[in-house]
Protein backbone atom coordinates (compact mmCIF):
# COMPACT_ATOMS: atom_id res chain seq x y z
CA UNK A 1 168.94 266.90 -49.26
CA UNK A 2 171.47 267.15 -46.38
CA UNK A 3 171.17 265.80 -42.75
CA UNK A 4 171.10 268.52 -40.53
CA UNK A 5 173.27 268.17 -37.67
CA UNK A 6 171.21 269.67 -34.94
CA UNK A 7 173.91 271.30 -32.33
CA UNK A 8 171.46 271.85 -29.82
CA UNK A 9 170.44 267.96 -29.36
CA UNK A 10 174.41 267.09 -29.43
CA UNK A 11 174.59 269.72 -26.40
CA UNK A 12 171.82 268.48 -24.36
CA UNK A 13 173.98 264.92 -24.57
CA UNK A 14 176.81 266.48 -23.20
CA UNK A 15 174.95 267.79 -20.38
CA UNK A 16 173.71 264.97 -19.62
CA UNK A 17 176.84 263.68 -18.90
CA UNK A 18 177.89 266.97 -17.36
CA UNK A 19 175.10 266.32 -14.71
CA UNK A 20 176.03 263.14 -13.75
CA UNK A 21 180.24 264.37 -13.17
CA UNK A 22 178.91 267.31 -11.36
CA UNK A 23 176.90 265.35 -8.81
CA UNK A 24 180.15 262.86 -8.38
CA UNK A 25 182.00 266.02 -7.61
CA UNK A 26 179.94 267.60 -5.46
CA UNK A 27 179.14 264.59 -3.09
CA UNK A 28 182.73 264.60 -3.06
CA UNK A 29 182.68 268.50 -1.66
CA UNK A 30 183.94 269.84 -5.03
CA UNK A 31 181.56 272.15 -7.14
CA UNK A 32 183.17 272.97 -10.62
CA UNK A 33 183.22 276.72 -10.53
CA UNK A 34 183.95 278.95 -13.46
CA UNK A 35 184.75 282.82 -13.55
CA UNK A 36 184.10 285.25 -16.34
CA UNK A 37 185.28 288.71 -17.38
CA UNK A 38 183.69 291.08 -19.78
CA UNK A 39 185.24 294.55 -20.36
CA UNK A 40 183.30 297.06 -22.37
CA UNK A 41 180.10 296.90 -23.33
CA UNK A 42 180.22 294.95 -26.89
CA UNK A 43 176.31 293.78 -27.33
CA UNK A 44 177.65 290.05 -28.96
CA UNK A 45 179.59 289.70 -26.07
CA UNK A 46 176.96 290.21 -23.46
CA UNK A 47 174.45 288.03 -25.00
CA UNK A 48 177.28 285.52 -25.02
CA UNK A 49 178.40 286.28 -21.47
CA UNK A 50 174.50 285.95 -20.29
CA UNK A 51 174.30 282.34 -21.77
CA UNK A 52 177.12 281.16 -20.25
CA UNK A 53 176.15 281.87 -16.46
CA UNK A 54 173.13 281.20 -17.47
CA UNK A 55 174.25 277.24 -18.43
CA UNK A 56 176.28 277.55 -15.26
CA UNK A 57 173.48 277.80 -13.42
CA UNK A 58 171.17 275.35 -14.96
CA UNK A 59 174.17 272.79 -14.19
CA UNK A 60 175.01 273.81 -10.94
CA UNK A 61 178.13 275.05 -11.31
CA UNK A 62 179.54 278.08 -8.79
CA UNK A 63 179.39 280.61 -11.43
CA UNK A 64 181.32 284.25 -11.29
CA UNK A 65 180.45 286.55 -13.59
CA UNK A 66 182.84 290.21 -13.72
CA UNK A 67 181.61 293.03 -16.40
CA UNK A 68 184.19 295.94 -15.73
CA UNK A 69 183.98 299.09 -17.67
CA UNK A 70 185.28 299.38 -21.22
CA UNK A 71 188.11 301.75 -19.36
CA UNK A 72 189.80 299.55 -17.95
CA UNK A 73 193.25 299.26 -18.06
CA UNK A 74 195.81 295.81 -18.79
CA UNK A 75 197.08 296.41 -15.26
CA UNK A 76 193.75 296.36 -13.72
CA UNK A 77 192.55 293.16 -15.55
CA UNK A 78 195.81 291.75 -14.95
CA UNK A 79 194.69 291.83 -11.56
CA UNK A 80 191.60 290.53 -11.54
CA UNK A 81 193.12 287.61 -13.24
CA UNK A 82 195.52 286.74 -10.71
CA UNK A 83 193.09 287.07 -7.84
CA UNK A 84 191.30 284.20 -9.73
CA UNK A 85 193.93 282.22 -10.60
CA UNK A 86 194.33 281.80 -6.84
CA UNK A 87 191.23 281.58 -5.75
CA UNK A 88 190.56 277.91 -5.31
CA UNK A 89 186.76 277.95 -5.92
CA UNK A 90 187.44 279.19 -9.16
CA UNK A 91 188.16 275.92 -11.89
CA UNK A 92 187.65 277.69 -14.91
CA UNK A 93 188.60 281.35 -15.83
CA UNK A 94 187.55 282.75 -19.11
CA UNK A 95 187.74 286.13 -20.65
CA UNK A 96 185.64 287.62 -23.51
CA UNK A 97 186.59 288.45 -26.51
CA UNK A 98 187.53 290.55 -28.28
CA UNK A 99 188.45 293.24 -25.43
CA UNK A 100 189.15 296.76 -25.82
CA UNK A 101 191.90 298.39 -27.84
CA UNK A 102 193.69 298.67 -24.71
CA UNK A 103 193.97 295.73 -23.89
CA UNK A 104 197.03 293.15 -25.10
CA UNK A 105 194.57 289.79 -25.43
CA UNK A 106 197.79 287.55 -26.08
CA UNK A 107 199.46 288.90 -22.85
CA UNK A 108 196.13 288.48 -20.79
CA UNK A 109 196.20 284.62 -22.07
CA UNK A 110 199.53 283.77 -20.89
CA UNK A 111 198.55 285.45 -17.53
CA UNK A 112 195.82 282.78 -16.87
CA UNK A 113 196.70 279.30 -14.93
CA UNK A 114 196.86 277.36 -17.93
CA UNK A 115 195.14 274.58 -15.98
CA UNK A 116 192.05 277.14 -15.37
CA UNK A 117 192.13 278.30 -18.97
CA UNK A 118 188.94 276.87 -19.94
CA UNK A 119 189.83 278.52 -23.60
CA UNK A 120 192.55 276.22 -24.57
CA UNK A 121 194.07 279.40 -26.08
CA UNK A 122 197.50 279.29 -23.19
CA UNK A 123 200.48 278.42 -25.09
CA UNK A 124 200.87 275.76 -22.20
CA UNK A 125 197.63 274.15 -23.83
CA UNK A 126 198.00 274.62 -27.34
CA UNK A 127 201.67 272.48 -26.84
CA UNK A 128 199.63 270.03 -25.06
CA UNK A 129 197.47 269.82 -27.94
CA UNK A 130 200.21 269.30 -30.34
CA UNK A 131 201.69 266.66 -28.52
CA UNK A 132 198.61 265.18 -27.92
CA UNK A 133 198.94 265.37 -24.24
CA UNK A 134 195.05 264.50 -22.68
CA UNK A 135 195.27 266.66 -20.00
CA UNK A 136 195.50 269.61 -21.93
CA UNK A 137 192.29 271.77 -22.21
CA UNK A 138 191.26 272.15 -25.91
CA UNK A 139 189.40 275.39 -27.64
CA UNK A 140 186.04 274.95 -27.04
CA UNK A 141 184.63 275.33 -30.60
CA UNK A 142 187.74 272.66 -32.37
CA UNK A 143 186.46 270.43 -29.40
CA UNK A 144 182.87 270.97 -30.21
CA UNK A 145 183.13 270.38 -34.09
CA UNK A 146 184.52 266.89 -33.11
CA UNK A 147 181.96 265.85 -31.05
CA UNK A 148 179.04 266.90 -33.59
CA UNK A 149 181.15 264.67 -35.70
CA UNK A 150 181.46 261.65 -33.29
CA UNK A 151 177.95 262.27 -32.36
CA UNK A 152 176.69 262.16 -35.63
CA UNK A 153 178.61 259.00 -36.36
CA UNK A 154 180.71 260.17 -38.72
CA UNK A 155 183.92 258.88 -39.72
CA UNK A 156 186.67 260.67 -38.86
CA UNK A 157 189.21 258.03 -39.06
CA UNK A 158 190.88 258.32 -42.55
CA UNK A 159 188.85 260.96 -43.92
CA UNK A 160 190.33 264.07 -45.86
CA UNK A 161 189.31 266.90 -43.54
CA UNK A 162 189.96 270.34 -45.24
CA UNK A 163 189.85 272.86 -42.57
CA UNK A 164 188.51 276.17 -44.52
CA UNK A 165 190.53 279.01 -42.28
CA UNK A 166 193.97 279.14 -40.18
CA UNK A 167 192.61 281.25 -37.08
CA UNK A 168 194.25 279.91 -33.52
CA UNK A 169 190.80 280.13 -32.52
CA UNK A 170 189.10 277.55 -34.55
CA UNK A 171 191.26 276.45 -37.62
CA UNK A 172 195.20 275.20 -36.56
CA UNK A 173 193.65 273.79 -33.30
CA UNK A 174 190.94 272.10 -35.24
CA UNK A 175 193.87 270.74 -37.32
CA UNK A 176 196.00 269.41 -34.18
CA UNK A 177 192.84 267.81 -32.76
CA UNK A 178 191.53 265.83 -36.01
CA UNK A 179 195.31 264.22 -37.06
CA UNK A 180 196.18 262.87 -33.50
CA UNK A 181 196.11 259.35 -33.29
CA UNK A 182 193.44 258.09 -31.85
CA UNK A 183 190.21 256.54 -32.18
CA UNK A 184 188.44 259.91 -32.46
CA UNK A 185 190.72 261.18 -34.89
CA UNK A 186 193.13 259.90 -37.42
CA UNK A 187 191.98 262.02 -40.23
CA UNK A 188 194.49 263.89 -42.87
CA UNK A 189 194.11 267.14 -42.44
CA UNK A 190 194.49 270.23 -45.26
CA UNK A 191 194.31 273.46 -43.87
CA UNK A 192 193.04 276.16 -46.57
CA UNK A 193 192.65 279.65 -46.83
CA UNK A 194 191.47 282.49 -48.67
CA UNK A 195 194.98 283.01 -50.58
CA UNK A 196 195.32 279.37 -51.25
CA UNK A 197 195.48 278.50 -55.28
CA UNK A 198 192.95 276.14 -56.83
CA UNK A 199 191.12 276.85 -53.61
CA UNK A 200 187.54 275.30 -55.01
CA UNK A 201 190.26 272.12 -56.00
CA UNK A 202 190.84 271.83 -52.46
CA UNK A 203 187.64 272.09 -50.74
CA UNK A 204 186.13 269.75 -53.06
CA UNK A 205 188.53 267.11 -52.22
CA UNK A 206 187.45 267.12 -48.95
CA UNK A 207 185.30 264.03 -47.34
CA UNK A 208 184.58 266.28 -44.59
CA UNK A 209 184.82 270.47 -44.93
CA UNK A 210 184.88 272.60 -42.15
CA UNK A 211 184.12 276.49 -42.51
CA UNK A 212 185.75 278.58 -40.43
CA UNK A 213 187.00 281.43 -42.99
CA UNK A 214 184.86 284.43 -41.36
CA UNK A 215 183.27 285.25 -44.62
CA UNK A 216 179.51 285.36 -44.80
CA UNK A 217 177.92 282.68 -47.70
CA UNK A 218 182.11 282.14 -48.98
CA UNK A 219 181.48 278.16 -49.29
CA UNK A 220 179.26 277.58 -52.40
CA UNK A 221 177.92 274.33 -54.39
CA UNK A 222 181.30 274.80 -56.79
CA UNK A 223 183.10 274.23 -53.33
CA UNK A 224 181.52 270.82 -52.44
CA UNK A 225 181.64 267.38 -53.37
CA UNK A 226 178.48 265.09 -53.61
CA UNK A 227 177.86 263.45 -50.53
CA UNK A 228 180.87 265.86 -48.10
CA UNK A 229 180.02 266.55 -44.47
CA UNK A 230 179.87 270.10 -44.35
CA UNK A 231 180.49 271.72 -40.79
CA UNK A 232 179.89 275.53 -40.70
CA UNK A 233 181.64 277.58 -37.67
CA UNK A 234 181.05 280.62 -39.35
CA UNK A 235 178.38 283.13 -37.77
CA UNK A 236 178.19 286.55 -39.35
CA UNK A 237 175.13 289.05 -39.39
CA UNK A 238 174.00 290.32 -42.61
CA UNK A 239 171.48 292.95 -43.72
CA UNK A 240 167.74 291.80 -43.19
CA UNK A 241 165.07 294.85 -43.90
CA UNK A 242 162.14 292.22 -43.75
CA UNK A 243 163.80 291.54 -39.89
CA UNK A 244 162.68 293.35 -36.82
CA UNK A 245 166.43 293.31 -35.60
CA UNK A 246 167.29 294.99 -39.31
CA UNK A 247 169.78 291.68 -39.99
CA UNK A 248 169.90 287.74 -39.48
CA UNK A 249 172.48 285.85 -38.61
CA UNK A 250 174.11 283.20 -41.25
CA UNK A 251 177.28 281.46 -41.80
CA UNK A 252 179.95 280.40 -43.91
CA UNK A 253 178.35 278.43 -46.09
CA UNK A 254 175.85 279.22 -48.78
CA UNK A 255 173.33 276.91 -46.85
CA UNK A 256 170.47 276.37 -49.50
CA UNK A 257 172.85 275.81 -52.06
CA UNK A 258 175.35 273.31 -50.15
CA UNK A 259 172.63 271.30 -48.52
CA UNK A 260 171.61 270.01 -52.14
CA UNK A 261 175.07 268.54 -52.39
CA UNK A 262 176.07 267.60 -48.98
CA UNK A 263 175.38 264.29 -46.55
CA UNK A 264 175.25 266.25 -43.57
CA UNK A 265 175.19 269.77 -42.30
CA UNK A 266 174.86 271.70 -39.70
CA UNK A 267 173.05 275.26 -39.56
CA UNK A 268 173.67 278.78 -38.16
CA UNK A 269 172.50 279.25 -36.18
CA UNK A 270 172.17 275.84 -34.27
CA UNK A 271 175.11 274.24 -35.09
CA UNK A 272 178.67 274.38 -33.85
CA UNK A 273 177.57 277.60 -31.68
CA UNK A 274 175.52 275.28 -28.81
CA UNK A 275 178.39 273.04 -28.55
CA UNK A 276 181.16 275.85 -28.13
CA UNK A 277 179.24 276.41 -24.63
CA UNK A 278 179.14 272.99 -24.23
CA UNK A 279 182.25 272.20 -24.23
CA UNK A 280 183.26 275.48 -21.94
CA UNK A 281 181.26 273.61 -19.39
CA UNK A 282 183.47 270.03 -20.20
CA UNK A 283 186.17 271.83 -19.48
CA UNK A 284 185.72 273.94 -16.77
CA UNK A 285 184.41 270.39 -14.64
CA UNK A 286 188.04 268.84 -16.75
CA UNK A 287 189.49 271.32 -15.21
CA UNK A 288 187.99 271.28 -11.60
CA UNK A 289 188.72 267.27 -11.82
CA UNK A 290 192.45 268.13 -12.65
CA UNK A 291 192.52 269.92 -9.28
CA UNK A 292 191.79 266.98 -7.23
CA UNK A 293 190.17 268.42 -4.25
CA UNK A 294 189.70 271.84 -5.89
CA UNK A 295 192.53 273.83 -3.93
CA UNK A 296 194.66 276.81 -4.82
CA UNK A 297 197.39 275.57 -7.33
CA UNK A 298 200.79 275.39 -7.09
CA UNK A 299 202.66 277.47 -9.49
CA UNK A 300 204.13 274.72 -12.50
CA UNK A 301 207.47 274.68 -13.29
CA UNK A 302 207.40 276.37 -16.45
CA UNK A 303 204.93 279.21 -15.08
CA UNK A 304 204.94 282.54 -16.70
CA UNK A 305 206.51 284.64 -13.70
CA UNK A 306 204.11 287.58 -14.71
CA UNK A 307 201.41 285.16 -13.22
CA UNK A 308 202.46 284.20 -10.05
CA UNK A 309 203.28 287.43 -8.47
C-alpha cells in the first residue's frame, strides 16, 4: 500500500518558516499584507476566500478581504484593483476565481502589479517562470506540488514526470517549474491530455504522475506503474446520498485502486489543496520582501498602461 503524502503536515512546515520571515519583517516595520476580492456569491469560493484570511490571520499578516456583489461590472473591479496596486500596505493582491460572466478574468490579470500577483497567473510571471527567473512569483498549486515532493524526499532530479492536464493554472506551469535546472528540479517532463493517443502508454511511463485533468476518478490502476508517485490536484464533488451534504469531495485519481500500485500518494482531500494556501502565504511575504521597505511601487518598464492610470 501507498504512502500517503499528508498535505496538511507539509503546510504546517511551511508555516513554520512563514512565522519566523514574518517576525524578521515586522521588527523591521514591514507586515506582509495581502488583499482579496470575491465577486458573486459562488459557495466554493467563499469557503475558499474564508480560509485564506483566516491563515492570514493566524500568521499575522495585514489581511484585506473585498466581497462585492455578483453585479459588478469590469470597470468597477478594474478599480478596485488599481487602488490596491498602489496601496503600499497591500503585498499581495489576489482575485477569486472563477468571476462572473461579466467579467474578462485574463484582462483583470494583466491589470494586477505583477510583483503583487500572488497568483503567478501575470504574463510578467509566467515569462519569469519560463526563463527561470527567481524572482518571479509562481502559481500557488505548481509551487505546492513541488514542495510535497521535496518534502517527501522524493526525487525529482531525473525522473519522468508526466503532467496529466495542460491548464495555465496547474499543468504548463507545473511543467516550467519541474524541467528548470536546478537542484529542485531537473526532471523530463511529458505533458498529457485527454486527446493524447496511447494515453494509459504515457501515464504509465511516468516515475512520478501528476493529476490535474479535472475529471473525477479519470486515473485508474491501468494508468500506473508499480511503485509511481502519484500526486492528485484534482478536487471534484460527486453524488453522496449516504452524506449529509448530499456529495463528497474526491479527486482525479481512482484512490483505492491506485494506492495498491503506487509508492506514494496524496489524498483529496488533504493533499495538494493545504499547500495551494500555503504557498499563497510564501508568496505574498516573497512578495512583501521584493518591496524592500514595503512602499508604493514604481510602475516597471514594461507595465501594462491599463494599470498605471
Amino acid at each position: 500500500m501507498a504512502k500517503l503524502i499528508d498535505g496538511h503536515a507539509i503546510a504546517e512546515k511551511v508555516y513554520v518558516d512563514l512565522r519566523h520571515e514574518i517576525a524578521d519583517l515586522k521588527s523591521k516595520g514591514v507586515t506582509p499584507g495581502l488583499a482579496v476580492i470575491l465577486v458573486g456569491d459562488n459557495p466554493a469560493s467563499r469557503t475558499y476566500v474564508r480560509s485564506k484570511d483566516k491563515m492570514c490571520r493566524e500568521l499575522g499578516l495585514h489581511s484585506m478581504k473585498f466581497e462585492l456583489p455578483a453585479t459588478t461590472t469590469q470597470v468597477e473591479l478594474l478599480a478596485r484593483v488599481q487602488e490596491l496596486n498602489h496601496d503600499p500596505a497591500i503585498h499581495g493582491i489576489l482575485v477569486q476565481s472563477p468571476p462572473p460572466k461579466q467579467i474578462d478574468e485574463a484582462a483583470i490579470v494583466r491589470a494586477l502589479d505583477p510583483r503583487k500577483d500572488v497568483d503567478g497567473f501575470h504574463p510578467e510571471n509566467i515569462a519569469k517562470l519560463a526563463l527561470g527567473d527567481p524572482t518571479g512569483l509562481v502559481p500557488c498549486t505548481p509551487l505546492g506540488v513541488q514542495r510535497l515532493l521535496i518534502e517527501s524526499k522524493i526525487e525529482i532530479d531525473g525522473a519522468h514526470v508526466v503532467v496529466l492536464g495542460r491548464s495555465m493554472i496547474v499543468g504548463k506551469p507545473l511543467a516550467l517549474l519541474l524541467m528548470q535546472k536546478n537542484k529542485n528540479a531537473n526532471a523530463t517532463v511529458t505533458v498529457a491530455h485527454s486527446r493524447s493517443r496511447d494515453l494509459e502508454k504515457i501515464t504509465r511511463s511516468a516515475d512520478i504522475l501528476i493529476a490535474a485533468i479535472g475529471r473525477a476518478n479519470f486515473v485508474r490502476a491501468q494508468h500506473v506503474c508499480d511503485g509511481a508517485v502519484v500526486i492528485d490536484v484534482g478536487i471534484n464533488r460527486v453524488k453522496d446520498a449516504v452524506s449529509e451534504r448530499g456529495y463528497r469531495l474526491v479527486g482525479d485519481v481512482a484512490f483505492d485502486e491506485v494506492a495498491t500500485k503506487a509508492s506514494a500518494i496524496t489524498p483529496v482531500p488533504g493533499g495538494v489543496g493545504p499547500m495551494t494556501i500555503a504557498m499563497l502565504m510564501s508568496n505574498t511575504v516573497k512578495a512583501c520582501r521584493q518591496f524592500g521597505r514595503g512602499g508604493s511601487p514604481e510602475p516597471t518598464a514594461n507595465a501594462n498602461p491599463a494599470r498605471i492610470d
